[in-house]
C-alpha atoms as a PDB file:
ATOM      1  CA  UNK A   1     -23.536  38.022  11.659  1.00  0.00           C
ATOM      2  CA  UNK A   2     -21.531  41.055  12.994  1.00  0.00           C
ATOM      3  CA  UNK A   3     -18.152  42.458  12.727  1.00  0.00           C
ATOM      4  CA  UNK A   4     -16.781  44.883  14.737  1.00  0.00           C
ATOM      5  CA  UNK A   5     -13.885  46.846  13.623  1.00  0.00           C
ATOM      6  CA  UNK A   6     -11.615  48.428  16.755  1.00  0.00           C
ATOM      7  CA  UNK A   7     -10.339  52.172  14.503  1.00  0.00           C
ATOM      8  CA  UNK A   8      -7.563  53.526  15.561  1.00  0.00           C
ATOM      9  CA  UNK A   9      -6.896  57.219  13.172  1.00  0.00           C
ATOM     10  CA  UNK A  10      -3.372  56.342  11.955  1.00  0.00           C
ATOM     11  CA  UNK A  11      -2.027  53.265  10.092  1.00  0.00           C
ATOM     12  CA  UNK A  12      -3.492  50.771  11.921  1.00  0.00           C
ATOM     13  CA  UNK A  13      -6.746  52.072  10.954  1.00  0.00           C
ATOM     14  CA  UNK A  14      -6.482  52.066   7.774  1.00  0.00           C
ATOM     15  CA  UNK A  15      -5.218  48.539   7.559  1.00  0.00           C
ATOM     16  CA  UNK A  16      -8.190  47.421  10.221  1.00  0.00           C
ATOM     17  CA  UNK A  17     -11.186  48.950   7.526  1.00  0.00           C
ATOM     18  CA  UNK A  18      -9.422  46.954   4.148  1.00  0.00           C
ATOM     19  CA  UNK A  19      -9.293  43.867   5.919  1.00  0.00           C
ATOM     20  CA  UNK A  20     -12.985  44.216   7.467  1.00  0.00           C
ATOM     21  CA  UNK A  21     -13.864  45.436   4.197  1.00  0.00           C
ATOM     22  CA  UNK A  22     -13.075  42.592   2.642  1.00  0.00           C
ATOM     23  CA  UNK A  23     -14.228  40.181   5.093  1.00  0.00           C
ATOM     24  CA  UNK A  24     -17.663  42.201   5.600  1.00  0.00           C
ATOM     25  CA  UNK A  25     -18.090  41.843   1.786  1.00  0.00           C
ATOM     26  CA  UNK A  26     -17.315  38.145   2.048  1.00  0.00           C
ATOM     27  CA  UNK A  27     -19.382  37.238   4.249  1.00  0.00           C
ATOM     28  CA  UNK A  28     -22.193  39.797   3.598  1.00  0.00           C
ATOM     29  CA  UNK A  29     -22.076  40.348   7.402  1.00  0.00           C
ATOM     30  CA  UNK A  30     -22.790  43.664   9.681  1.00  0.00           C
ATOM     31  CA  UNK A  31     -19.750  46.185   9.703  1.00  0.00           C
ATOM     32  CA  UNK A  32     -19.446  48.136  13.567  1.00  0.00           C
ATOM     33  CA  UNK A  33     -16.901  50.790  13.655  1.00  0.00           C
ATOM     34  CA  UNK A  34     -15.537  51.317  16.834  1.00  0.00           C
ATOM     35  CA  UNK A  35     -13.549  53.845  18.655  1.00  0.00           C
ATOM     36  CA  UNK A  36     -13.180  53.593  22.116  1.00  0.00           C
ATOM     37  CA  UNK A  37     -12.737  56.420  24.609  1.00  0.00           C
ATOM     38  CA  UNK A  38     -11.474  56.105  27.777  1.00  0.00           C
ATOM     39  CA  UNK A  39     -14.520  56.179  30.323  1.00  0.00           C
ATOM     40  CA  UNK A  40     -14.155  58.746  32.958  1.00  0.00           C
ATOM     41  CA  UNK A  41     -12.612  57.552  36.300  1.00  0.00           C
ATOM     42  CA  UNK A  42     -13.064  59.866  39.663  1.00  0.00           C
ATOM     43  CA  UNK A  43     -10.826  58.266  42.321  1.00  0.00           C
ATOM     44  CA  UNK A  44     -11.752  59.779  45.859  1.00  0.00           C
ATOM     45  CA  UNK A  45     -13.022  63.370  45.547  1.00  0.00           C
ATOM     46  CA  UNK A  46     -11.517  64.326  42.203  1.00  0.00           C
ATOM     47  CA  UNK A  47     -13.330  65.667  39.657  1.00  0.00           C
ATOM     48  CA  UNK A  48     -13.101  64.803  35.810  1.00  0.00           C
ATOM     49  CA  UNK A  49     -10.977  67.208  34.103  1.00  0.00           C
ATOM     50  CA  UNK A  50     -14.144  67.644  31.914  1.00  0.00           C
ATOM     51  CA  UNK A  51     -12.230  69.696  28.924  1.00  0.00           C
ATOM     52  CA  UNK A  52      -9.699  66.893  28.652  1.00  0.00           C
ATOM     53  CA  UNK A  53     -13.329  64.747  28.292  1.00  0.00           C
ATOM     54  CA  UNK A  54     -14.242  66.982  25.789  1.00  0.00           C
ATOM     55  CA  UNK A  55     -11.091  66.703  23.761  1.00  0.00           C
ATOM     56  CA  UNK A  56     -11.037  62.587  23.750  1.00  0.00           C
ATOM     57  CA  UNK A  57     -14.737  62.351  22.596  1.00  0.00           C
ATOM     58  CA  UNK A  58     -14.333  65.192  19.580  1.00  0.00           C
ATOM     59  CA  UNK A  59     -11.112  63.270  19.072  1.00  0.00           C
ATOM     60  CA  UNK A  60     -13.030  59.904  18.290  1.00  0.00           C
ATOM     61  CA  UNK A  61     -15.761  61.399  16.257  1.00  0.00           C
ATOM     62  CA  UNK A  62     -13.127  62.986  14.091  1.00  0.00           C
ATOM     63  CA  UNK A  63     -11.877  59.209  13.652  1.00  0.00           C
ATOM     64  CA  UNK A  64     -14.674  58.097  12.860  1.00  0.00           C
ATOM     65  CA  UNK A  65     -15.307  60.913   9.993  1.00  0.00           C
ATOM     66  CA  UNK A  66     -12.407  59.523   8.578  1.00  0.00           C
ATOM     67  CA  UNK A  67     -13.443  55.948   8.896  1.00  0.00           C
ATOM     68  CA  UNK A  68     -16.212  56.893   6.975  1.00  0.00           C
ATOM     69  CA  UNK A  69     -14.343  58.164   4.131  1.00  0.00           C
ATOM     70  CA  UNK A  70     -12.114  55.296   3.921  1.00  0.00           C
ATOM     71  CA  UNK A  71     -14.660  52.689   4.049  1.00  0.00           C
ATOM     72  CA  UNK A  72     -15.782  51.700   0.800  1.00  0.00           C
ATOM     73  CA  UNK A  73     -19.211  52.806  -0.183  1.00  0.00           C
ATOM     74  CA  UNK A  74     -20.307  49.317  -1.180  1.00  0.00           C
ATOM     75  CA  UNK A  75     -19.351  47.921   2.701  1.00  0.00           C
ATOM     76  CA  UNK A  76     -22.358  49.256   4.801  1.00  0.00           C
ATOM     77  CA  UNK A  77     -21.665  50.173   8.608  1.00  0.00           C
ATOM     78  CA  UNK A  78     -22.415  51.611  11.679  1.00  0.00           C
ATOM     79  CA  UNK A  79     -20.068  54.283  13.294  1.00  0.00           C
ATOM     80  CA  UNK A  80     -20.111  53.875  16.972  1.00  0.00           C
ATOM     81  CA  UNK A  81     -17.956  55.833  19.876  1.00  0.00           C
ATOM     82  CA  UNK A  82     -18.055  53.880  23.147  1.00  0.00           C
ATOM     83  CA  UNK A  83     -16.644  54.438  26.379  1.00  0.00           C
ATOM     84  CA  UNK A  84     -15.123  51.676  28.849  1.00  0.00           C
ATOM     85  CA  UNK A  85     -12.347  51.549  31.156  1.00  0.00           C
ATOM     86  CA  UNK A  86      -9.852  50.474  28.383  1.00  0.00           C
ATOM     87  CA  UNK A  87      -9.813  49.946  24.122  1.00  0.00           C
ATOM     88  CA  UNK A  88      -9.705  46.126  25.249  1.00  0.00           C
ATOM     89  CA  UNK A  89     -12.077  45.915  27.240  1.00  0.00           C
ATOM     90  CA  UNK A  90     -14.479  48.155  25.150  1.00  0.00           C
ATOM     91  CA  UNK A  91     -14.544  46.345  22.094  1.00  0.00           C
ATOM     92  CA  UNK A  92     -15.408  43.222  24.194  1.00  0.00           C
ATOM     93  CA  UNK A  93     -18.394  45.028  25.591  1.00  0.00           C
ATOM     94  CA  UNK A  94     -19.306  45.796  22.007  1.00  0.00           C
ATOM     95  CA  UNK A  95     -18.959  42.390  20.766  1.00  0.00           C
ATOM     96  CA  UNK A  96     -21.273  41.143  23.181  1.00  0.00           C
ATOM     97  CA  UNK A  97     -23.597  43.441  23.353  1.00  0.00           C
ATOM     98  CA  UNK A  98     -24.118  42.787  19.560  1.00  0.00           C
ATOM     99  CA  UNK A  99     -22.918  39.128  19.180  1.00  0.00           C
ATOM    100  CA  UNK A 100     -20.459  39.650  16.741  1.00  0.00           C
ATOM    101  CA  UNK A 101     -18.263  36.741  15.809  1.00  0.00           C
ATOM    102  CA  UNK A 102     -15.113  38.417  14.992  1.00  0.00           C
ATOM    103  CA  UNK A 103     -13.126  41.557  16.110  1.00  0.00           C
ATOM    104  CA  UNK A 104     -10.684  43.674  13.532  1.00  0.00           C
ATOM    105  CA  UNK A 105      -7.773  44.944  14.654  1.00  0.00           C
ATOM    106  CA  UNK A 106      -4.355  46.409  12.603  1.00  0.00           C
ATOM    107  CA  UNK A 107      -0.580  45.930  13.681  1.00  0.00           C
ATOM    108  CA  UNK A 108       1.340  48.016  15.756  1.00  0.00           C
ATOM    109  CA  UNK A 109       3.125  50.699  13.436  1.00  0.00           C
ATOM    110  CA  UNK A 110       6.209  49.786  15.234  1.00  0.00           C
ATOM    111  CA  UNK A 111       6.614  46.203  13.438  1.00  0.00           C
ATOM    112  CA  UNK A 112       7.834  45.512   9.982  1.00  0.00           C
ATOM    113  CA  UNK A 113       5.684  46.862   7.153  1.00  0.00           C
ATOM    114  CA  UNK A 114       3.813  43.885   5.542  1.00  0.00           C
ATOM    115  CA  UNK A 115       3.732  41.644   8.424  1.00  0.00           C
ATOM    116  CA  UNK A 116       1.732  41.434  12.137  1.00  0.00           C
ATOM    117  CA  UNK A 117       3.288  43.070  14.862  1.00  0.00           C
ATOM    118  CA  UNK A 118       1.177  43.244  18.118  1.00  0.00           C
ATOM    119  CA  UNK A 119       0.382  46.120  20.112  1.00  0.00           C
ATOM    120  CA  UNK A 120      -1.024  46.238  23.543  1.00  0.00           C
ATOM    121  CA  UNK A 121      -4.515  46.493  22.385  1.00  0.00           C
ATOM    122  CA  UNK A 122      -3.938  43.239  20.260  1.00  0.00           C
ATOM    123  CA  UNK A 123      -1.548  41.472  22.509  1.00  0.00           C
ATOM    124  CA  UNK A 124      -4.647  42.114  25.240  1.00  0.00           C
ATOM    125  CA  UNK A 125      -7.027  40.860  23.138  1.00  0.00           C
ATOM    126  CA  UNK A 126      -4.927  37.497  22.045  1.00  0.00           C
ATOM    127  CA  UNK A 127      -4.989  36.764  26.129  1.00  0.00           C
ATOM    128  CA  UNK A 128      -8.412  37.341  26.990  1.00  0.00           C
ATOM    129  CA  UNK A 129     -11.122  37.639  23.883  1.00  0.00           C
ATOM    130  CA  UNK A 130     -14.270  35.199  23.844  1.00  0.00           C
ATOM    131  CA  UNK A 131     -14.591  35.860  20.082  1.00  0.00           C
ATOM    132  CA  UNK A 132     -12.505  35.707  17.429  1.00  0.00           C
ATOM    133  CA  UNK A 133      -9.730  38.204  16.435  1.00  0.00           C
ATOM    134  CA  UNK A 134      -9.185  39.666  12.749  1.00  0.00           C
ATOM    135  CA  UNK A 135      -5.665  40.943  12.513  1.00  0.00           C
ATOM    136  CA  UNK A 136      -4.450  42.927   9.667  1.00  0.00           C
ATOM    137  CA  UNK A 137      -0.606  43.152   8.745  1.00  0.00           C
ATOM    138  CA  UNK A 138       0.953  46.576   8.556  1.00  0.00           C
ATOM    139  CA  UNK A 139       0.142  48.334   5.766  1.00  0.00           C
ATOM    140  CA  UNK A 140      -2.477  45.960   4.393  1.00  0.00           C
ATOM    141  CA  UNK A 141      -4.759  47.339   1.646  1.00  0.00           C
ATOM    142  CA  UNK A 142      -6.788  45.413  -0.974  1.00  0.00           C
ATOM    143  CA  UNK A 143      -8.720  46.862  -3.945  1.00  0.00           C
ATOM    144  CA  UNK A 144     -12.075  48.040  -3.460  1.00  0.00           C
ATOM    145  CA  UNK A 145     -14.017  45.333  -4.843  1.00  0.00           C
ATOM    146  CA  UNK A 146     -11.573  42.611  -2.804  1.00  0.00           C
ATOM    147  CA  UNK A 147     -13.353  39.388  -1.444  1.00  0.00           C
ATOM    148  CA  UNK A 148     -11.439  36.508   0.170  1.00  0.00           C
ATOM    149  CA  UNK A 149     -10.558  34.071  -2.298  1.00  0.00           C
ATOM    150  CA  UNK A 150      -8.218  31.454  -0.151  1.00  0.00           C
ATOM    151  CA  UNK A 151      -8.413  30.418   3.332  1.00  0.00           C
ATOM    152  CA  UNK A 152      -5.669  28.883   4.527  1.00  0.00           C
ATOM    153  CA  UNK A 153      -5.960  26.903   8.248  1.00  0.00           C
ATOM    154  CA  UNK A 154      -2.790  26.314   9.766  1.00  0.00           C
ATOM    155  CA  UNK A 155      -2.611  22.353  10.756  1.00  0.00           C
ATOM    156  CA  UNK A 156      -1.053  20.863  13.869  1.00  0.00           C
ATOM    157  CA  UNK A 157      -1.893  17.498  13.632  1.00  0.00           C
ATOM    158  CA  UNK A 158      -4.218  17.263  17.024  1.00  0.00           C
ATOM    159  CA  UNK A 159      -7.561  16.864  17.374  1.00  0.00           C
ATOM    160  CA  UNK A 160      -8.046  20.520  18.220  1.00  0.00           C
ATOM    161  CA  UNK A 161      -6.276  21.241  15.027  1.00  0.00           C
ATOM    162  CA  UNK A 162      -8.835  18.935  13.103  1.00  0.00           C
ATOM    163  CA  UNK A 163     -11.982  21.274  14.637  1.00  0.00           C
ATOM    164  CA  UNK A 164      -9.942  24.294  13.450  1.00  0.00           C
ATOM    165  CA  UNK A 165      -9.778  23.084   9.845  1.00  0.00           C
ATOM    166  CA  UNK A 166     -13.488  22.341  10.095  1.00  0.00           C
ATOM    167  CA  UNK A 167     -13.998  25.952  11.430  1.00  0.00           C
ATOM    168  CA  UNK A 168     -11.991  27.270   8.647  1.00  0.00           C
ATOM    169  CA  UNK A 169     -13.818  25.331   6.553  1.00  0.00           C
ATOM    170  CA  UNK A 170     -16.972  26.678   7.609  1.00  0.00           C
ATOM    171  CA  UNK A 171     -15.860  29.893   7.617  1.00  0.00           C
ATOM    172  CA  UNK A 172     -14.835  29.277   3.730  1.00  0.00           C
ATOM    173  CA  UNK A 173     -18.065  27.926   2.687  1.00  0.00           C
ATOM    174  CA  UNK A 174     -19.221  31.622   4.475  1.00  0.00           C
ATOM    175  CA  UNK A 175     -17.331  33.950   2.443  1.00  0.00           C
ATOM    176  CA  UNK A 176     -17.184  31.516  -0.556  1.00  0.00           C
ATOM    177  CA  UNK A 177     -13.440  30.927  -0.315  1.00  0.00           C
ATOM    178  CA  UNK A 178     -11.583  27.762  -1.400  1.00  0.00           C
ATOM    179  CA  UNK A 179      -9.733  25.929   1.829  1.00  0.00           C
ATOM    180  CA  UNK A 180      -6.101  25.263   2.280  1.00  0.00           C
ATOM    181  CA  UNK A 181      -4.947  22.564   4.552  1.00  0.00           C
ATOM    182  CA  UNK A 182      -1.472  23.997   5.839  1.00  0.00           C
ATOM    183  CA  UNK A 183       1.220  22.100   8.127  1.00  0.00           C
ATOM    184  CA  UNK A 184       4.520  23.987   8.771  1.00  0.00           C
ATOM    185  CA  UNK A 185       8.044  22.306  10.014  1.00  0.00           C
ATOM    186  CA  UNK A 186      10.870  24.386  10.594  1.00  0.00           C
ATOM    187  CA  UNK A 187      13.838  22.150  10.273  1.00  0.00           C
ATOM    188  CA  UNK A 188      17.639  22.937   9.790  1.00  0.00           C
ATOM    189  CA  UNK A 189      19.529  21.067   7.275  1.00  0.00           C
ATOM    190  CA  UNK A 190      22.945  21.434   8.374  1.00  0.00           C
ATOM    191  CA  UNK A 191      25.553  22.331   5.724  1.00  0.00           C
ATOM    192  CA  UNK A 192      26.805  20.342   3.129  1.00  0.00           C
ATOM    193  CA  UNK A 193      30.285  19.975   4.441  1.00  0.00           C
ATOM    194  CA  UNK A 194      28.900  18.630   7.710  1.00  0.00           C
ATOM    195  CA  UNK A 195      26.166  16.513   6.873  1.00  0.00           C
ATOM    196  CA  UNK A 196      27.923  13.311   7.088  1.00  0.00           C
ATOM    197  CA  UNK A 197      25.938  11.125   9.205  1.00  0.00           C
ATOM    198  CA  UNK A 198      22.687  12.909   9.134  1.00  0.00           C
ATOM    199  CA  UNK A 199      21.026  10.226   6.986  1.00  0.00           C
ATOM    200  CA  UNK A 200      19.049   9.217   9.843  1.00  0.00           C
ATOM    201  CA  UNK A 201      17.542  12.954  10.472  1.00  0.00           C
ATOM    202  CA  UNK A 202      16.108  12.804   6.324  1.00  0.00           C
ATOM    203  CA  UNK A 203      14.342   9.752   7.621  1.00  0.00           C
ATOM    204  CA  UNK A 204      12.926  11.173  10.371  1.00  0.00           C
ATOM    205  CA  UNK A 205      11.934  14.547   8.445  1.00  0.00           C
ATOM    206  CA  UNK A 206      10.647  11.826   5.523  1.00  0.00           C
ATOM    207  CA  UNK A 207       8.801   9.406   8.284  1.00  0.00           C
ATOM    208  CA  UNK A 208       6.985  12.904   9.869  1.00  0.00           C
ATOM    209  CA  UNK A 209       6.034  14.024   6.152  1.00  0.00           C
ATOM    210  CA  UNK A 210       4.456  11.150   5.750  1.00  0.00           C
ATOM    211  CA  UNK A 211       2.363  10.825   9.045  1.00  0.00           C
ATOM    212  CA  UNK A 212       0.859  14.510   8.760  1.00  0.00           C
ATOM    213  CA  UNK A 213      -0.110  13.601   5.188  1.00  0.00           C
ATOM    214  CA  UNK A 214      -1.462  10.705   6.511  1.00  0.00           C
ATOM    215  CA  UNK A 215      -3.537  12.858   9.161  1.00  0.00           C
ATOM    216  CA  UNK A 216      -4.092  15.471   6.656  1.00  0.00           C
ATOM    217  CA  UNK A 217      -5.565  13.071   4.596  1.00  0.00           C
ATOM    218  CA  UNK A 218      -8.368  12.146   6.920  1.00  0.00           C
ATOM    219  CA  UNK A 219      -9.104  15.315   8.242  1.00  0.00           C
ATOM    220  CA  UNK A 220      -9.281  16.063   3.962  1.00  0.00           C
ATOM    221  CA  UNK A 221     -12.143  13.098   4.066  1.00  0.00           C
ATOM    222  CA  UNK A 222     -14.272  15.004   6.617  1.00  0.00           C
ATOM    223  CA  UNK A 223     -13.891  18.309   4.628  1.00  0.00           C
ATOM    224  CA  UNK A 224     -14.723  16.645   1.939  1.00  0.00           C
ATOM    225  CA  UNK A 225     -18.162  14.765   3.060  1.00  0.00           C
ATOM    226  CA  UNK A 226     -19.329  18.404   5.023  1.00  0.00           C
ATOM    227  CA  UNK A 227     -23.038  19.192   3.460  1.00  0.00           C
ATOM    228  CA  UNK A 228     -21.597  22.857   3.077  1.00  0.00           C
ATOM    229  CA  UNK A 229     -18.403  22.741   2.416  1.00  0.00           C
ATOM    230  CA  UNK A 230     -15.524  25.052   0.791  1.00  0.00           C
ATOM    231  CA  UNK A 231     -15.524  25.598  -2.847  1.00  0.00           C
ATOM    232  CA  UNK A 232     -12.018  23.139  -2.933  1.00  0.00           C
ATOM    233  CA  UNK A 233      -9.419  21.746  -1.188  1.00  0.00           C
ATOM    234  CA  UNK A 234      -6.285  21.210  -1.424  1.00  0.00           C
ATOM    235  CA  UNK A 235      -3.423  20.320   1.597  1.00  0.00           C
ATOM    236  CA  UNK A 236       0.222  21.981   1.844  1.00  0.00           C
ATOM    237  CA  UNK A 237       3.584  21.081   3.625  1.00  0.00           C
ATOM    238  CA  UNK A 238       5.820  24.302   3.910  1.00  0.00           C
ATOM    239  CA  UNK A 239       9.115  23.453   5.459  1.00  0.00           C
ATOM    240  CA  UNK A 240      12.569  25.590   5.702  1.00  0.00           C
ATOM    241  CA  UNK A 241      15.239  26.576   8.501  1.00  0.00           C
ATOM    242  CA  UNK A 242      13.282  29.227  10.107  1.00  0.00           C
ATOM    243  CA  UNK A 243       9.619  30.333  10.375  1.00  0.00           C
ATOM    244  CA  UNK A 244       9.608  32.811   7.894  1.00  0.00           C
ATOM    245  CA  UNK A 245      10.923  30.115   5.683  1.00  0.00           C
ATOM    246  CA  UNK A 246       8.506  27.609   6.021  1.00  0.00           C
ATOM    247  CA  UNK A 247       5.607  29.830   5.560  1.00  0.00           C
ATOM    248  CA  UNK A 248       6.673  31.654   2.636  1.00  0.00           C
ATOM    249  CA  UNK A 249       7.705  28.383   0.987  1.00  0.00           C
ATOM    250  CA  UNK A 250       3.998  27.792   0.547  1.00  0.00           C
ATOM    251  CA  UNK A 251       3.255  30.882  -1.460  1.00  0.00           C
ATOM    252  CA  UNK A 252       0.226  33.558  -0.949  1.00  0.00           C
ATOM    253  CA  UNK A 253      -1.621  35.083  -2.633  1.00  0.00           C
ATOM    254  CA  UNK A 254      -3.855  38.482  -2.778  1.00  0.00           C
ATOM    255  CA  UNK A 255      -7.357  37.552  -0.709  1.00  0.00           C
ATOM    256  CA  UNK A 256      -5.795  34.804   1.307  1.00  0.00           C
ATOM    257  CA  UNK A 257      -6.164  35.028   4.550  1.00  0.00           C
ATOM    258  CA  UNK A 258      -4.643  32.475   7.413  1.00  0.00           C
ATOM    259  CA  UNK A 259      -6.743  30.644  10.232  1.00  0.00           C
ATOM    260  CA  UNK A 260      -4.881  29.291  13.609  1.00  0.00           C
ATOM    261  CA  UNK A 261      -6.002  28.680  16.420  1.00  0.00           C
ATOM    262  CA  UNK A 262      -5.812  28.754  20.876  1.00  0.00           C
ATOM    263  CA  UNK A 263      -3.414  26.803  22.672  1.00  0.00           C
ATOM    264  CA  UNK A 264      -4.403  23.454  24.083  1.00  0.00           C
ATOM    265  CA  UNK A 265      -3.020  24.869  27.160  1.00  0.00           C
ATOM    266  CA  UNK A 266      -5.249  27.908  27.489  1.00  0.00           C
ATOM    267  CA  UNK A 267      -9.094  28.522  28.662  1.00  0.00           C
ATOM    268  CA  UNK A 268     -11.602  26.961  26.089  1.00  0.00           C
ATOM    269  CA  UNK A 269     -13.428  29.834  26.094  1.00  0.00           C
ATOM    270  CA  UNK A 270     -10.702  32.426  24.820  1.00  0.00           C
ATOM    271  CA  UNK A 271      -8.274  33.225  22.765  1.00  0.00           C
ATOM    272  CA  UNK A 272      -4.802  32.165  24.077  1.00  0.00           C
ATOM    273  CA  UNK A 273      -2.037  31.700  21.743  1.00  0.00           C
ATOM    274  CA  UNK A 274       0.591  28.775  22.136  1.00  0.00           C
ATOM    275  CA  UNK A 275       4.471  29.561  21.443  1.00  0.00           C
ATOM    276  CA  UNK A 276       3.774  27.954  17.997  1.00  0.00           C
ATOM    277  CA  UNK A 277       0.563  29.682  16.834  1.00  0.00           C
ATOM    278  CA  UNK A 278       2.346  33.066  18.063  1.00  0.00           C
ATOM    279  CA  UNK A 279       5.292  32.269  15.575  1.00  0.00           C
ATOM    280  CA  UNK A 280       2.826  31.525  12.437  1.00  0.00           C
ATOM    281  CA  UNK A 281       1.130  34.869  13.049  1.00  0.00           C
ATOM    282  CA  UNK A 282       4.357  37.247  13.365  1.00  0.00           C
ATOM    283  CA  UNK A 283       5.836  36.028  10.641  1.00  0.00           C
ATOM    284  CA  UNK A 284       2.615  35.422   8.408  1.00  0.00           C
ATOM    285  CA  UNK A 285       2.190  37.902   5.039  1.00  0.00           C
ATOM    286  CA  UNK A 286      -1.295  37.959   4.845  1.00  0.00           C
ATOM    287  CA  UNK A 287      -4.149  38.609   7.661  1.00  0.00           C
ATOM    288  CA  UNK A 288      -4.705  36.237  10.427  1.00  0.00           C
ATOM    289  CA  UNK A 289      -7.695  35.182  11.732  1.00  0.00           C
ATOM    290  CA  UNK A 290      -7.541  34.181  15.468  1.00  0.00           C
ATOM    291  CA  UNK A 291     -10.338  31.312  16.675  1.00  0.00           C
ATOM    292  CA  UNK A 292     -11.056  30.355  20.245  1.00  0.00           C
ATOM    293  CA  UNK A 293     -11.089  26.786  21.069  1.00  0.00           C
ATOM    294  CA  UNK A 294     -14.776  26.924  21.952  1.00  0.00           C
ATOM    295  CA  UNK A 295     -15.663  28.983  18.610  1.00  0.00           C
ATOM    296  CA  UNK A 296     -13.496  26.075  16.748  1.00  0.00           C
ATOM    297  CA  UNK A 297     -15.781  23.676  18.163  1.00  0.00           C
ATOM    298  CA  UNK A 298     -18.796  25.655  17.576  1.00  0.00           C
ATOM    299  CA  UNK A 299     -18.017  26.168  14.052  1.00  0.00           C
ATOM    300  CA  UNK A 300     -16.881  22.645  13.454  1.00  0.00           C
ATOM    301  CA  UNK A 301     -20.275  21.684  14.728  1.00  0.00           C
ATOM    302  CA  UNK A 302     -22.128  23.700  12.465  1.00  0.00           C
ATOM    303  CA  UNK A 303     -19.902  22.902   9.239  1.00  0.00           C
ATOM    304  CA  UNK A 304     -21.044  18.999   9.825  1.00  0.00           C
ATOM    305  CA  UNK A 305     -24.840  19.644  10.578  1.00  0.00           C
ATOM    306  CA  UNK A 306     -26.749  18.582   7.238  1.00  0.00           C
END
């Protein structure tokens, strides 16, 4: 299988090579690196300002002699510069023309250091990629021996979110990862002075905690009985007032990394993030791994072929 990692030379680089790095050495899969360069556009008569042309292209292969040294020796890759219209659009073109399965990206440098913050590149590619996105958080780094040790698939309780947990459990069993089973509430407990009558809203937090284990628990079973399967399993509730809350309340570790996937509401074919999916990823602390509906399903096929 192939990667291909979209380098940027700045932070977002940086972060983009440690994640692929350790997702590349996972997996054992193909590393691209790619910089794109905007392809030259004549509109009418004009010409290409073919200095300016110049500059972007020795521009990208200076990028790319930095990618190289920041790569880690044992990660194998190829160091491509390709021109297209846009960044977006070019590492699209790349991933088909060498059926790669995933795309790495980093944040913006404009969002908070240690989580995701999208960019236009990445907020593109969340709208519009037929293959799966890789997103770092800002600042990311990992030792240079790092391999993913936890994959963590973020659980909905729909039957789209059961193929995602078989996808992520594929996608365990491919980098030889254990698999965590996550479901996240946000719920506001009001204060203590004021929660005089709320009896009724613990039931109905108590009576949902115990229908998504109840789900969880089946979609556990088929996890369980896949012919090649994640090392283990194990299933998580995180709960809190907020978002940030009920993610962190599950704890993370160094080599996790966190699955969700498209909306229900977008194509099947791309990526297309739902208002709840979108909240998981800004405010997750470890890399996110973005699956297409139709990749779900293709994984979750191949996870229960014997």
């Amino acid at each position: 299988m192939t990667m291909i990692v979209g380098y940027a030379s700045d932070e977002r680089g940086k972060a983009a090579l440690h994640l692929a790095a350790m997702l590349a050495r996972s997996a054992h899969d193909d590393l691209i690196v790619c910089t794109v360069v905007p392809a030259p556009w004549t509109p009418g008569m004009a010409r290409v300002d073919a200095e300016y042309q110049n500059y972007l292209t020795q521009t990208a292969d200076q990028a790319l002699e930095r990618a190289r040294n920041h790569l880690p020796g044992d990660v194998p890759a190829t160091y491509v510069r390709y021109s297209a219209r846009s960044a977006p659009a070019g590492l699209l073109e790349m991933a088909a023309r060498n059926n790669a399965w995933l795309i790495v990206l980093g944040s913006s440098s404009a969002g908070a250091f240690g989580h995701i913050s999208l960019g236009s590149v990445t907020d593109r590619l969340l709208h519009s990629s037929h293959v799966s996105i890789a997103l770092a958080t800002r600042g990311f780094r990992c030792p240079g021996d790092a391999k993913v040790h936890r994959v963590t698939a973020a659980f909905g309780g729909t039957e789209s979110a059961e193929e995602l947990v078989l996808a992520a459990a594929a996608i365990s069993a491919d980098v030889g990862a254990s698999l965590r089973i996550a479901t996240f509430a946000v719920w506001s407990r009001p204060a203590y002075t004021t929660r005089l009558g709320t009896d009724s809203e613990d039931l109905v937090m108590d009576e949902w905690r115990a229908e998504v284990e109840k789900t969880v628990t089946a979609t556990l079973t088929q996890v369980k009985h896949l012919p090649h399967g994640p090392r283990t399993v194990e299933t998580v509730i995180g709960s809190g007032a907020n978002w940030a809350e009920a993610i962190d309340e599950v704890g993370w570790e160094p080599g996790d990394i966190l699955v969700v996937g498209s909306s229900e509401l977008g194509p099947v074919a791309r990526v297309f993030l739902g208002s709840r999916a979108t909240k998981i990823l800004r405010h997750s602390p470890v890399p996110v791994l973005v699956v297409p509906r139709s990749r779900a399903e293709e994984l979750a096929g191949r996870a229960t072929e014997n």
